[in-house]
C-alpha atoms as a PDB file:
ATOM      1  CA  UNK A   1     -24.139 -27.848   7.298  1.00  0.00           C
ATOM      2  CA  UNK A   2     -20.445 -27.032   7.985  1.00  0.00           C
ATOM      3  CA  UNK A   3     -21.436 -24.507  10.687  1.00  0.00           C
ATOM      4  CA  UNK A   4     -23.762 -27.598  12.437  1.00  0.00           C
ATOM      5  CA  UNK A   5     -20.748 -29.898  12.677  1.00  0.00           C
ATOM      6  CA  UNK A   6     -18.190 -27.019  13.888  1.00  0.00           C
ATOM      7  CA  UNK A   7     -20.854 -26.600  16.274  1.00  0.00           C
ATOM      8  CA  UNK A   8     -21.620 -30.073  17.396  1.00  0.00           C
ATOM      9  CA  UNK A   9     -17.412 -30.373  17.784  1.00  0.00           C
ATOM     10  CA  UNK A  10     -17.709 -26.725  19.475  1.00  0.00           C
ATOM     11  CA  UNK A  11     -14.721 -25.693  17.210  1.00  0.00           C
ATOM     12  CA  UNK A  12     -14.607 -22.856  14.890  1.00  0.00           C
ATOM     13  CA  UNK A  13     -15.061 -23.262  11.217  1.00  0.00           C
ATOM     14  CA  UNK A  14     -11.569 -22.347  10.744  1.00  0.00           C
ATOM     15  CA  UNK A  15     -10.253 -25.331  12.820  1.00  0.00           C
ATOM     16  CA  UNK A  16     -13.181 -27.507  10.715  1.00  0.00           C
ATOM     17  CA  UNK A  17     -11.629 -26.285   7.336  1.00  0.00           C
ATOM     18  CA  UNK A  18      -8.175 -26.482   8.155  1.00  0.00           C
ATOM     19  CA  UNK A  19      -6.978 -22.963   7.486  1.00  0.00           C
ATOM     20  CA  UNK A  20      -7.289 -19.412   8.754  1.00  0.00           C
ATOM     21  CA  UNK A  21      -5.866 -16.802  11.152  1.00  0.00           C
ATOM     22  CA  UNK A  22      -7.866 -18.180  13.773  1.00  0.00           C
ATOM     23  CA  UNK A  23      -7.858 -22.110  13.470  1.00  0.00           C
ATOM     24  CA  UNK A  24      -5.693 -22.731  16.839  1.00  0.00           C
ATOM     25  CA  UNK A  25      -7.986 -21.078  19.126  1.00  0.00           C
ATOM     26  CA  UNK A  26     -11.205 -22.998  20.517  1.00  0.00           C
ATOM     27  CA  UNK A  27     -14.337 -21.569  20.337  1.00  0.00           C
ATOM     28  CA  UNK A  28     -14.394 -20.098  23.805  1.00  0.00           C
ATOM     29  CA  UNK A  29     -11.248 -17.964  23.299  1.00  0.00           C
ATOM     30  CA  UNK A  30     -12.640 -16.791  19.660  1.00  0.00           C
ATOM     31  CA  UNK A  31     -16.019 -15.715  21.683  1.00  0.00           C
ATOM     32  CA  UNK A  32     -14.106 -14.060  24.175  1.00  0.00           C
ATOM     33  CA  UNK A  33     -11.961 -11.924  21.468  1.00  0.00           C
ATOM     34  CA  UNK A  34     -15.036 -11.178  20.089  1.00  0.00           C
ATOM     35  CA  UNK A  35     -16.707 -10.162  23.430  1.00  0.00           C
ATOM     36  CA  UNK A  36     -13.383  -7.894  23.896  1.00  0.00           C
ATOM     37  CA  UNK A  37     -14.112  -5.680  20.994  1.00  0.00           C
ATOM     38  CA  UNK A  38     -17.651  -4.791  22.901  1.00  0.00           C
ATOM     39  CA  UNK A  39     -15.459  -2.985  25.638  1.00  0.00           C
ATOM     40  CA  UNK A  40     -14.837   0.325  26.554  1.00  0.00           C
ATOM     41  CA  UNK A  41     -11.632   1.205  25.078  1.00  0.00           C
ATOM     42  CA  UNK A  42     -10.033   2.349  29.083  1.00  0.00           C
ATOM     43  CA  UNK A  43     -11.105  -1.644  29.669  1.00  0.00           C
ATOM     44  CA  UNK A  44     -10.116  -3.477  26.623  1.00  0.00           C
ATOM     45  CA  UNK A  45      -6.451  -1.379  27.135  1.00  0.00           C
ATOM     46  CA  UNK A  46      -6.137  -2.431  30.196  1.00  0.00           C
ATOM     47  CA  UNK A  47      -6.675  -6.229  29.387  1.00  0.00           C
ATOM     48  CA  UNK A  48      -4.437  -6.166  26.504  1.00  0.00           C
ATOM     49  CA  UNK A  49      -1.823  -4.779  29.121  1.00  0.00           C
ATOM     50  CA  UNK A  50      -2.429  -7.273  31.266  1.00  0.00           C
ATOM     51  CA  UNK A  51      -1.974  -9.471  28.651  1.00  0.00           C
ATOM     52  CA  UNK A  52       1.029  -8.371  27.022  1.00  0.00           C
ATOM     53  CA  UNK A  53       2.250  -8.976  30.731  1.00  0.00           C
ATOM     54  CA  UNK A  54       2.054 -12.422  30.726  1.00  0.00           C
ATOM     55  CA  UNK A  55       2.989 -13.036  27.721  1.00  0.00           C
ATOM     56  CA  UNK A  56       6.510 -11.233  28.435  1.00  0.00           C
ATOM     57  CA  UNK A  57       6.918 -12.972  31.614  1.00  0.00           C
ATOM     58  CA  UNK A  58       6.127 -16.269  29.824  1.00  0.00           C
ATOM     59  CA  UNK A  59       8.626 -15.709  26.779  1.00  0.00           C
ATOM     60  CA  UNK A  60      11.183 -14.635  29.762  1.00  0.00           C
ATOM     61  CA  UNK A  61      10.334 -17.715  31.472  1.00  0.00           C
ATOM     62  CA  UNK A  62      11.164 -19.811  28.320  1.00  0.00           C
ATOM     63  CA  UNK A  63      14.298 -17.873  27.526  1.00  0.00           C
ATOM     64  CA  UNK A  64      15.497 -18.564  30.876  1.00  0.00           C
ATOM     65  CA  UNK A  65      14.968 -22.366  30.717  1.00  0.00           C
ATOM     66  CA  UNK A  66      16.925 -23.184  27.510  1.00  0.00           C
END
């Protein structure tokens, strides 16, 4: 019954119940994580570098601005 209502909300159970690793992200970025592990590992490597990218530029950004 839980999983019907996190579904009807299109949350994850996590963000239903209130606790877990994952309860901040929505249920599009959780499928998407998922989907990632499904990659060859040349791919996925090259995401997470893209990644870790924009993340340093955006923890730059916001050292910059205080």
């Amino acid at each position: 019954m839980a999983k019907n209502i996190a579904d009807a909300f299109e949350i994850s159970m996590d963000q239903l119940l209130g606790d877990g690793q994952n309860m901040n992200f929505d249920k599009r970025t959780l499928k998407r994580l998922q989907e990632l592990e499904l990659l060859e590992p040349n791919k996925k490597k090259t995401l997470f570098d893209l990644i870790d990218t924009y993340i340093r530029d955006a923890k730059a950004r916001q050292a910059y601005a205080s």
